[in-house]
C-alpha atoms as a PDB file:
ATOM      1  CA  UNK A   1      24.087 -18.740  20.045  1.00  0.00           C
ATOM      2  CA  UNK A   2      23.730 -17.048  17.003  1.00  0.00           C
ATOM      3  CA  UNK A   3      21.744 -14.022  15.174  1.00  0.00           C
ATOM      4  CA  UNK A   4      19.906 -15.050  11.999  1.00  0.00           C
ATOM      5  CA  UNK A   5      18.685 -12.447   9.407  1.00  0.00           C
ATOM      6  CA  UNK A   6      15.419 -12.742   8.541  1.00  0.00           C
ATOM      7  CA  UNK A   7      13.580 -10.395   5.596  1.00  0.00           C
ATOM      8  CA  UNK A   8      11.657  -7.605   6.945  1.00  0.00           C
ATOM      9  CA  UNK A   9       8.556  -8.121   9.030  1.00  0.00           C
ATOM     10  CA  UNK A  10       6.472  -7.407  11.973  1.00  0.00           C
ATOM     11  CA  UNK A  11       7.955  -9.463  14.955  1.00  0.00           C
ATOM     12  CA  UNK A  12       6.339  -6.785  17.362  1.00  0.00           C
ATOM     13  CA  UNK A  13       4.547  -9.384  19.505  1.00  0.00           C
ATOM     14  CA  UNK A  14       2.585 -10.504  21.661  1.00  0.00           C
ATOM     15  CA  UNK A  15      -0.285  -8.231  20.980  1.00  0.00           C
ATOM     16  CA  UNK A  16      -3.296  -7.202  22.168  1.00  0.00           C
ATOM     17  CA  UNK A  17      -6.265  -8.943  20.115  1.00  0.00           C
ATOM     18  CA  UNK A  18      -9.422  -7.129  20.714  1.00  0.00           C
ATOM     19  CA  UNK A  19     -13.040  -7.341  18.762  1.00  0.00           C
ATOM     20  CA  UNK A  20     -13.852  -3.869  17.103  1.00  0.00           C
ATOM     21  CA  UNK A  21     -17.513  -3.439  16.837  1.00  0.00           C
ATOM     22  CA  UNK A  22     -18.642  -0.866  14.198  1.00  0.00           C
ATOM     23  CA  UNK A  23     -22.207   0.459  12.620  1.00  0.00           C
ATOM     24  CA  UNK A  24     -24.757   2.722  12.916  1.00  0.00           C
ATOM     25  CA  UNK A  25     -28.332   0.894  13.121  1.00  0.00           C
ATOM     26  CA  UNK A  26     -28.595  -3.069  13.803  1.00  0.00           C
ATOM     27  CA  UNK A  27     -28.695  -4.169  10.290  1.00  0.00           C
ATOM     28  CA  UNK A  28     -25.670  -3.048   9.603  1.00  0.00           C
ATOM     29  CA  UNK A  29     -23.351  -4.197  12.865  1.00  0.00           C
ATOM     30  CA  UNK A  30     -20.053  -6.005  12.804  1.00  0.00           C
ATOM     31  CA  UNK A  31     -17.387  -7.522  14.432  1.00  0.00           C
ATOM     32  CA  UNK A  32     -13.601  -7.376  13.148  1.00  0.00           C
ATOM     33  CA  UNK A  33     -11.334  -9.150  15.071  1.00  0.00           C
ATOM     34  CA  UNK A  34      -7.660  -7.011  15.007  1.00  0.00           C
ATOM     35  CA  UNK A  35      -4.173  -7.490  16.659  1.00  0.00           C
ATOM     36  CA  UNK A  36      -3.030  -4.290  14.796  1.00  0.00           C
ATOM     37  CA  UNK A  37      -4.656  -2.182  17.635  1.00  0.00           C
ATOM     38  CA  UNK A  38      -2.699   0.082  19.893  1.00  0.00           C
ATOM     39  CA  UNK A  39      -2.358   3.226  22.402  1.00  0.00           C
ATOM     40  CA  UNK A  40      -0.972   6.271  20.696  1.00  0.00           C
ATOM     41  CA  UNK A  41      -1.919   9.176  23.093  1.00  0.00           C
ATOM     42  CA  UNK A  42      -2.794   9.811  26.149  1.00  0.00           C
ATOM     43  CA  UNK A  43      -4.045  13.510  26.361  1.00  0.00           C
ATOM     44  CA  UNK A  44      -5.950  13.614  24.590  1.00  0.00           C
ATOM     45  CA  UNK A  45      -6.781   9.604  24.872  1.00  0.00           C
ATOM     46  CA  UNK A  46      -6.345   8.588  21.089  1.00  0.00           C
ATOM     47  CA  UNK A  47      -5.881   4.458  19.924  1.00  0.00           C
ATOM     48  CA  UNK A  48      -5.263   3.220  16.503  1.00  0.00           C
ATOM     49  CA  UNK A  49      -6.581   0.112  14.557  1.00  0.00           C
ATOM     50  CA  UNK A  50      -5.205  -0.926  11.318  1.00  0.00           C
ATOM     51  CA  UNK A  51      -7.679  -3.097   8.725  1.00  0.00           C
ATOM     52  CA  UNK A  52      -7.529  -4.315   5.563  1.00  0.00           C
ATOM     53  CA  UNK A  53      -8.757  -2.509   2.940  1.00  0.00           C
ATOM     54  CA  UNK A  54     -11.040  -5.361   1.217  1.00  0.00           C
ATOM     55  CA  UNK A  55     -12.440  -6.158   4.869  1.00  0.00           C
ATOM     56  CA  UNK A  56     -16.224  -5.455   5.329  1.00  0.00           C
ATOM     57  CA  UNK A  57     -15.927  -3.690   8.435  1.00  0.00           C
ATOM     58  CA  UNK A  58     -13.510  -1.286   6.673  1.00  0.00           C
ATOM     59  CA  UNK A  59     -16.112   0.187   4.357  1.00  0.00           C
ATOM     60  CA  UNK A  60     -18.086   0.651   7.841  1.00  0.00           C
ATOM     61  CA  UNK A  61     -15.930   2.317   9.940  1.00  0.00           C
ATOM     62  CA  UNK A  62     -14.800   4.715   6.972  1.00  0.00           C
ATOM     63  CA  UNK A  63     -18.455   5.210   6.480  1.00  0.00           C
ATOM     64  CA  UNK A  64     -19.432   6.028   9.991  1.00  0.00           C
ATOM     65  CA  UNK A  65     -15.700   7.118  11.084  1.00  0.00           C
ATOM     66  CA  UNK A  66     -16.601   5.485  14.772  1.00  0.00           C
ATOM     67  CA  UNK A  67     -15.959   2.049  16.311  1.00  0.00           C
ATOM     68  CA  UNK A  68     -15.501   0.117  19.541  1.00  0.00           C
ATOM     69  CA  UNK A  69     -12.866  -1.409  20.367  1.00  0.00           C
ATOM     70  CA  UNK A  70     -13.723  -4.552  22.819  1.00  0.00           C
ATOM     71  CA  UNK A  71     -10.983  -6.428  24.970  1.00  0.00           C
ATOM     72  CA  UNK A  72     -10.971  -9.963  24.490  1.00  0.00           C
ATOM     73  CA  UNK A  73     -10.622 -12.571  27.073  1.00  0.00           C
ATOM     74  CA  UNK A  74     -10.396 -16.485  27.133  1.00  0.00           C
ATOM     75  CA  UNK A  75     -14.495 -17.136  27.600  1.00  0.00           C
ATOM     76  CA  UNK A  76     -14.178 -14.812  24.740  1.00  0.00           C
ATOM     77  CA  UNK A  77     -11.114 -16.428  22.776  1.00  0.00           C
ATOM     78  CA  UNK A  78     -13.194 -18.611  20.215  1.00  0.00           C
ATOM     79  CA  UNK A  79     -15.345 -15.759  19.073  1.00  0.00           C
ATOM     80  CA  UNK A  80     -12.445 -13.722  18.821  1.00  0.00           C
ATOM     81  CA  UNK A  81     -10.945 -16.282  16.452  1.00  0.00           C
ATOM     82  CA  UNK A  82     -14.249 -16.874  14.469  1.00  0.00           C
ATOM     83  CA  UNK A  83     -15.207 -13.211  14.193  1.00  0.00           C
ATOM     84  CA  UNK A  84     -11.325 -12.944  12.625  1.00  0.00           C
ATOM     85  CA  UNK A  85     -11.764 -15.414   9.661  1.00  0.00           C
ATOM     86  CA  UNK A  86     -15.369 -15.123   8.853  1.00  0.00           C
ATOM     87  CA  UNK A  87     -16.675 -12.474   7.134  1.00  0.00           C
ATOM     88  CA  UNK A  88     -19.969  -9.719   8.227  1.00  0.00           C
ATOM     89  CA  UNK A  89     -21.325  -9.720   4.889  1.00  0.00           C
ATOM     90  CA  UNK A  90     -21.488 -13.321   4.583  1.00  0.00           C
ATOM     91  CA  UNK A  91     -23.139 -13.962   8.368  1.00  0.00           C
ATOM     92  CA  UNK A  92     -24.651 -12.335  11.496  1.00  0.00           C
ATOM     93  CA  UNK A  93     -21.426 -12.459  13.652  1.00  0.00           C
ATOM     94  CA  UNK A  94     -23.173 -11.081  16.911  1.00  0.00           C
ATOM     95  CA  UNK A  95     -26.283 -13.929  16.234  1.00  0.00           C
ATOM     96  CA  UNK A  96     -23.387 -16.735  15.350  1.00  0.00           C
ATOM     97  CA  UNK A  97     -21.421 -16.453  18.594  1.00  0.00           C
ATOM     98  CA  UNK A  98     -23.824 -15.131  20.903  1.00  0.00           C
ATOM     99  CA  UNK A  99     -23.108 -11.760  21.272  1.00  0.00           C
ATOM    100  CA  UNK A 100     -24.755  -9.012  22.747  1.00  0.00           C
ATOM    101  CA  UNK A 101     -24.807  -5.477  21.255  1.00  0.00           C
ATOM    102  CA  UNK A 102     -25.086  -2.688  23.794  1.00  0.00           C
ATOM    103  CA  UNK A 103     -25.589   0.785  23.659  1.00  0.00           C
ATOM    104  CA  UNK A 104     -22.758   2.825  23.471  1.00  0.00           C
ATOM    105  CA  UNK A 105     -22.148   6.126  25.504  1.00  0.00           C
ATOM    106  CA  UNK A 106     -20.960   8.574  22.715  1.00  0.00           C
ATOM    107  CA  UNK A 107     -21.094   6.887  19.587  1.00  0.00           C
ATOM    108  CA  UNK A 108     -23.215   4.636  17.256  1.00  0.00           C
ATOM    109  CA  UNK A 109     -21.709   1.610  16.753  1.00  0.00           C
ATOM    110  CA  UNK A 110     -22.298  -0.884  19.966  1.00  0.00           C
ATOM    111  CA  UNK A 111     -20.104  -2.295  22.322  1.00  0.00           C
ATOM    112  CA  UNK A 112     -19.996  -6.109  23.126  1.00  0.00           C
ATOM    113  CA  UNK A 113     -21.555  -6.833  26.123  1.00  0.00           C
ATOM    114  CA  UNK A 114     -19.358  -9.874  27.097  1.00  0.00           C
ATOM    115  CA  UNK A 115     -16.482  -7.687  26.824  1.00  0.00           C
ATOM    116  CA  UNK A 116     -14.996  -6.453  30.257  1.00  0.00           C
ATOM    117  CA  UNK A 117     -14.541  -2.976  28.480  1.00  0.00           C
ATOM    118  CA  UNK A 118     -15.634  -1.261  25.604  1.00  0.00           C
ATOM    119  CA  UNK A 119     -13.501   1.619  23.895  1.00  0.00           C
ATOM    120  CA  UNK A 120     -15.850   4.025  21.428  1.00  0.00           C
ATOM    121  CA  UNK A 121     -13.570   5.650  19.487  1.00  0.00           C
ATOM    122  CA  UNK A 122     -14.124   8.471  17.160  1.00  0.00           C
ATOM    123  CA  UNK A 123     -11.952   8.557  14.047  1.00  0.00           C
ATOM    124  CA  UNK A 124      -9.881  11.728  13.503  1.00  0.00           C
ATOM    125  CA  UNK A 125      -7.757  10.331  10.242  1.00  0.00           C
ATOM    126  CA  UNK A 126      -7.346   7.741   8.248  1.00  0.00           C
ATOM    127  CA  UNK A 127      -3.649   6.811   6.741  1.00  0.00           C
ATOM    128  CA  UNK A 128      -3.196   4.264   3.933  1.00  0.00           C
ATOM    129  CA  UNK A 129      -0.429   2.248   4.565  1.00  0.00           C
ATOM    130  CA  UNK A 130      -0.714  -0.602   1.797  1.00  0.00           C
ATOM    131  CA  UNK A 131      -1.917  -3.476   2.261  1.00  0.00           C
ATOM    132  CA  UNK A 132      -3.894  -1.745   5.659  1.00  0.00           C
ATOM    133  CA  UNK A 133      -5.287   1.441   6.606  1.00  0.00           C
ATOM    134  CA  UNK A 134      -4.586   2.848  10.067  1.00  0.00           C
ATOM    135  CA  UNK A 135      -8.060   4.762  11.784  1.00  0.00           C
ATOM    136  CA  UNK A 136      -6.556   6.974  14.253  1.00  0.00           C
ATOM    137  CA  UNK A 137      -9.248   7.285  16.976  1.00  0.00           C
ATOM    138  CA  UNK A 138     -10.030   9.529  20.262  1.00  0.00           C
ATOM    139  CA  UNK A 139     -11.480   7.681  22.800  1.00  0.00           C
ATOM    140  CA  UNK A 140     -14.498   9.142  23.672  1.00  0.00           C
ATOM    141  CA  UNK A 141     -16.163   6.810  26.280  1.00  0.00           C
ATOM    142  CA  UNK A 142     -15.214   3.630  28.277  1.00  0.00           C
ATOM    143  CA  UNK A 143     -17.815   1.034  29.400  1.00  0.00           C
ATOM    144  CA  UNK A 144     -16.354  -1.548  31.813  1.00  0.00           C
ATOM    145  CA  UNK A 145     -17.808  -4.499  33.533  1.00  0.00           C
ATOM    146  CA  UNK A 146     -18.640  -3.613  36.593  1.00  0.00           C
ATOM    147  CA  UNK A 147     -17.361  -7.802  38.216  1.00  0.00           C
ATOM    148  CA  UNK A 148     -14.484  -6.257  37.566  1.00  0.00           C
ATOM    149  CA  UNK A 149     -14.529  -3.504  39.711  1.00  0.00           C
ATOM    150  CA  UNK A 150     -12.744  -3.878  43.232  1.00  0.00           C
ATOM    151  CA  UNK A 151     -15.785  -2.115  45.488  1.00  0.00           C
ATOM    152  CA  UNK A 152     -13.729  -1.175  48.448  1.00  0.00           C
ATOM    153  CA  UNK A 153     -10.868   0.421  46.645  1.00  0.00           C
ATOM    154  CA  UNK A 154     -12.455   1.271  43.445  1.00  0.00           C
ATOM    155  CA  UNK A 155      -9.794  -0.169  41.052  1.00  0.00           C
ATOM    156  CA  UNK A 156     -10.270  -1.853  37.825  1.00  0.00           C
ATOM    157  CA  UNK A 157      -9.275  -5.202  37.907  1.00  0.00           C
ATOM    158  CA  UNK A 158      -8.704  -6.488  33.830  1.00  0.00           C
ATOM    159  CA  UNK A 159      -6.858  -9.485  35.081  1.00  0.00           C
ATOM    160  CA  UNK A 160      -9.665 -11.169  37.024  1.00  0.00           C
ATOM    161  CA  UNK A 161     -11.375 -10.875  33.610  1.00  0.00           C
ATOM    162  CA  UNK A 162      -8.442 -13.266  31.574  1.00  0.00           C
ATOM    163  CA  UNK A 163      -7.314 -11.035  28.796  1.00  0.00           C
ATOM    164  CA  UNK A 164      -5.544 -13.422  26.275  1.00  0.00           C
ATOM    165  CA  UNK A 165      -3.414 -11.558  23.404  1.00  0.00           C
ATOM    166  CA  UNK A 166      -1.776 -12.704  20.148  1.00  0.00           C
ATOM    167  CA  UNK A 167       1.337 -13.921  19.078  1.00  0.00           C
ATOM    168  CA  UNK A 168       2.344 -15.417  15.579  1.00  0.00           C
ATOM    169  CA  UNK A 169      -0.633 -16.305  14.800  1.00  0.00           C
ATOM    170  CA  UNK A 170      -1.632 -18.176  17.930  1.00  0.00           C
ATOM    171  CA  UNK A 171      -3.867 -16.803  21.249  1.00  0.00           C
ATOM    172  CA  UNK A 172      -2.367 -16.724  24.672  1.00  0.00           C
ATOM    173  CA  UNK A 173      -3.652 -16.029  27.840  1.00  0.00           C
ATOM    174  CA  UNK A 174      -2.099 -13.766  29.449  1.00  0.00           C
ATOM    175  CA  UNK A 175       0.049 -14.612  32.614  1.00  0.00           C
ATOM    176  CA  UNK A 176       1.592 -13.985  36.891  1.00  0.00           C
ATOM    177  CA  UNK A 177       1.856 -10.104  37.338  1.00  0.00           C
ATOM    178  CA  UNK A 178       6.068  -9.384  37.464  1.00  0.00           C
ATOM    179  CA  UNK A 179       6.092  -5.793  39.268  1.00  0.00           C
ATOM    180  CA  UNK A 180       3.833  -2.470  38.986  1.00  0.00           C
ATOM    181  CA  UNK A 181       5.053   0.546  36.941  1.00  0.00           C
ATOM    182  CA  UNK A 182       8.407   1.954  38.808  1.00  0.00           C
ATOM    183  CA  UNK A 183       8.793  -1.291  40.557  1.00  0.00           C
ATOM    184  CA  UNK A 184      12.341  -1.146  38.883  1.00  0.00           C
ATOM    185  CA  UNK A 185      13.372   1.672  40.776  1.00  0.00           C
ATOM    186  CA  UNK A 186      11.567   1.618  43.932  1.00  0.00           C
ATOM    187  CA  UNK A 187      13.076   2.247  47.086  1.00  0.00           C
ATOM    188  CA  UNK A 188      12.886  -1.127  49.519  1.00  0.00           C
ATOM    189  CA  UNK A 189      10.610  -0.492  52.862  1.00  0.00           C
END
């Protein structure tokens, strides 16, 4: 087996693919579908999303400098795909792939109501990149689906809901469970 060079690119994947929601009053909501979406603090919770500049929803969120971030799961995976390649200021995403808007907690723009959680993010900074600009978010309220919620123990359970994610271009769902954080080093009972 051998190691080929390829020219510089992102092979970070799979990736999360979520549906960012963004706006301020109901004419103006939108859906961006992004894979350039990550974790990049915990205390305080802070996330990052990374759009094109020419993309409708980018002139929204830099407007409004808050957005949802909505997990995507395989009921979900066609939207996710359509809301991706068409664009908000040609069609009514949410009307097209019946979608429901709901109210955020702590910010304008509204979550997805399909979605089995909803991240409202605030944006702190914006850095241009090139050909994308990153919005550096805090996280300032979660709204998950409550079928998701174990009701003796209390635990959020994402994987009942089918997250898929995104790899080169195609959607996955995601698969078995390996180990829990520290299995690797856990002592045997």
């Amino acid at each position: 087996m051998a190691n080929l060079s390829w020219k510089p690119g992102n092979m970070l994947y799979p990736l999360p693919v979520v549906m960012v929601s963004c706006g301020d009053a109901p004419e103006n909501y939108n859906i961006i579908t992004v894979a350039w979406a990550g974790t990049i603090c915990s205390t305080p919770p802070m996330v990052s999303i990374s759009v094109r500049k020419e993309r409708h929803s980018h002139a929204i969120i830099s407007r409004t400098r808050e957005f949802v971030i909505n997990l995507t799961t395989e009921e979900l995976a066609r939207a996710t795909d359509w809301c991706g390649v068409k664009s908000g200021r040609d069609v009514n995403k949410w009307e097209a792939m019946s979608l429901t808007p709901t109210k955020s907690y702590t910010v304008a723009a509204p979550g997805i109501a399909q979605s089995p959680v909803s991240i409202e993010c605030k944006v702190t900074q914006v850095i241009e990149l090139g050909t994308h600009d990153m919005f550096i978010a805090e996280v300032t309220g979660v709204r998950v689906d409550d079928k998701y919620v174990d009701p003796s123990t209390g635990a959020f359970e994402l994987e009942k809901a089918k997250p898929i994610c995104y790899s080169h271009g195609k959607y996955y769902s995601v698969g078995q469970m390996l180990g829990k954080f520290g299995y690797s080093v856990q002592k045997k009972k």
